[in-house]
N, C-alpha and C. Protein backbone atom coordinates (compact mmCIF):
# COMPACT_ATOMS: atom_id res chain seq x y z
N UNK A 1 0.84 -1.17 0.00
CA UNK A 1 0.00 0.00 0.00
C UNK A 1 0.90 1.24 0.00
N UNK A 2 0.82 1.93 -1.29
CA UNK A 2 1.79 3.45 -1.27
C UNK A 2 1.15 3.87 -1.33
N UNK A 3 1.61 5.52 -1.43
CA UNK A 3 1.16 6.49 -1.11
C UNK A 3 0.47 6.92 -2.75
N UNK A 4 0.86 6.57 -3.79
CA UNK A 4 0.39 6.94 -4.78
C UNK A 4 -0.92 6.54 -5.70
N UNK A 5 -1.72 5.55 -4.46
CA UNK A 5 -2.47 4.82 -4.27
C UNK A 5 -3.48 5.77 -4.39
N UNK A 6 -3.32 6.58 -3.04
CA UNK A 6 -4.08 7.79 -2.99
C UNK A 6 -4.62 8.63 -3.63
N UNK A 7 -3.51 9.08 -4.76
CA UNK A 7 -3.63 10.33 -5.35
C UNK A 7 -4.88 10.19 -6.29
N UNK A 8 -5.70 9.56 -6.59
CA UNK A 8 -7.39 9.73 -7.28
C UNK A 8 -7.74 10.92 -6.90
N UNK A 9 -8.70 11.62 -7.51
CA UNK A 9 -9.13 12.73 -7.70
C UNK A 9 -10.28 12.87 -6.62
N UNK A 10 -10.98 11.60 -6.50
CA UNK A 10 -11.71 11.12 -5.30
C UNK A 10 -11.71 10.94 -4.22
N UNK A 11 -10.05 10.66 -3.91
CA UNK A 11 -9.78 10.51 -2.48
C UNK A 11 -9.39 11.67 -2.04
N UNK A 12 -8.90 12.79 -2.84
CA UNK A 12 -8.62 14.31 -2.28
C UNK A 12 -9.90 14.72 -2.41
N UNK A 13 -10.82 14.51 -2.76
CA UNK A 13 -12.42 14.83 -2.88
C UNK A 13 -12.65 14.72 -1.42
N UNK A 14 -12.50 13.45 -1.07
CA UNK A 14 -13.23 12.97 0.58
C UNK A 14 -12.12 13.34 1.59
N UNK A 15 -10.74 13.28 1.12
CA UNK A 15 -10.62 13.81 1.77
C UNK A 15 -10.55 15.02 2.58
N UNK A 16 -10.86 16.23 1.56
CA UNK A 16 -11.19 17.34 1.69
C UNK A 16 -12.35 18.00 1.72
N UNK A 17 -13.43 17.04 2.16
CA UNK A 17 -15.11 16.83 2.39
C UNK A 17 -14.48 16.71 3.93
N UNK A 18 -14.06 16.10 4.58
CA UNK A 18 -13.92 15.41 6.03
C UNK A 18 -12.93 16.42 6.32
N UNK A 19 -12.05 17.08 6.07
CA UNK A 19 -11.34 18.24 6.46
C UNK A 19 -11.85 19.66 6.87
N UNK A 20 -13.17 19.67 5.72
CA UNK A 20 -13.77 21.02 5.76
C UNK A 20 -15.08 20.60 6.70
N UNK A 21 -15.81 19.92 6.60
CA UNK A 21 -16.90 19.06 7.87
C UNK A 21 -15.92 19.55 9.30
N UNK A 22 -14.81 18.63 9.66
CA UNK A 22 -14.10 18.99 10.39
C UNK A 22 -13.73 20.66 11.24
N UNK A 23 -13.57 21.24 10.15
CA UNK A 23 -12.97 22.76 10.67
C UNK A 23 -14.31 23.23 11.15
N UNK A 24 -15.13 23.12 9.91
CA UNK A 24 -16.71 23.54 10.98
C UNK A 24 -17.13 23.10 11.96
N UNK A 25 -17.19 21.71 12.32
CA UNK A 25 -17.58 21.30 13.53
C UNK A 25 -16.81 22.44 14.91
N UNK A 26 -15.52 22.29 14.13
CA UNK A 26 -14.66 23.11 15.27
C UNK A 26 -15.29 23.91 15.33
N UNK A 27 -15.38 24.86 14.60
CA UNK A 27 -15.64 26.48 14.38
C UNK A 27 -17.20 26.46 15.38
N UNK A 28 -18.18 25.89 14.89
CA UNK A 28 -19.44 26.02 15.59
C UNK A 28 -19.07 25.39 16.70
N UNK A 29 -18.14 24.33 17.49
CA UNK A 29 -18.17 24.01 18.75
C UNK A 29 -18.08 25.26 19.25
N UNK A 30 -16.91 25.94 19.16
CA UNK A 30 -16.43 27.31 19.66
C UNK A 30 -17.41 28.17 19.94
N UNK A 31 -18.40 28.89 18.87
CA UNK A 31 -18.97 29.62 18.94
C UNK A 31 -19.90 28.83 19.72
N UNK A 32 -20.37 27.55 19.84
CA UNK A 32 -22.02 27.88 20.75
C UNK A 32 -21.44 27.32 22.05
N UNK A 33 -20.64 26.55 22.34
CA UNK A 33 -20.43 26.61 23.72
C UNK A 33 -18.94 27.13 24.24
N UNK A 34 -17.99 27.34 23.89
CA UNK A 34 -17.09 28.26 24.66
C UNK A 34 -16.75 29.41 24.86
N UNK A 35 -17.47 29.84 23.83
CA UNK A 35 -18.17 31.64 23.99
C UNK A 35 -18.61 31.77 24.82
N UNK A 36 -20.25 31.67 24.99
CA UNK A 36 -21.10 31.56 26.05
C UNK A 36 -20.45 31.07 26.90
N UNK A 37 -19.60 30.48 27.71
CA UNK A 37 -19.20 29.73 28.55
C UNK A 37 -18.26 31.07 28.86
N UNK A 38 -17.70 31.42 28.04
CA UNK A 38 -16.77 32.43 28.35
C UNK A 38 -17.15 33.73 28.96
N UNK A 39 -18.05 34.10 28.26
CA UNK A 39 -19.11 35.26 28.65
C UNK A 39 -19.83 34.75 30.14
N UNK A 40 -20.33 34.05 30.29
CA UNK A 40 -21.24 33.77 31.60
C UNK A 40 -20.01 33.78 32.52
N UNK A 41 -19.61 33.21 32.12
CA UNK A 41 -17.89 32.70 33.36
C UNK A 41 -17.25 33.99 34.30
N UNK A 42 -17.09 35.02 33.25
CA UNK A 42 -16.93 36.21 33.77
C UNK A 42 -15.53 36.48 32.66
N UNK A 43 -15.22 35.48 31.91
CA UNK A 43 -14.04 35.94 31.17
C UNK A 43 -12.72 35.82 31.67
């Protein structure tokens, strides 16, 4: 199994579907609970 296995046009497809899913999840964790958390907390 190499690495050049990979390189399909498909697998940088998914994998850059699951990268960008990813950053958002982050992004909206942040904003709805460690904001608020931050703000109520006192900062």
């Amino acid at each position: 199994m190499n690495r050049s296995q990979f390189s399909h046009p498909a697998f940088r497809t998914a994998a850059g579907t699951l990268a960008g899913y990813g950053l958002l999840l982050l992004v909206l964790t942040v904003l709805l609970f460690l904001v608020p958390y931050a703000i109520f907390a006192g900062f």
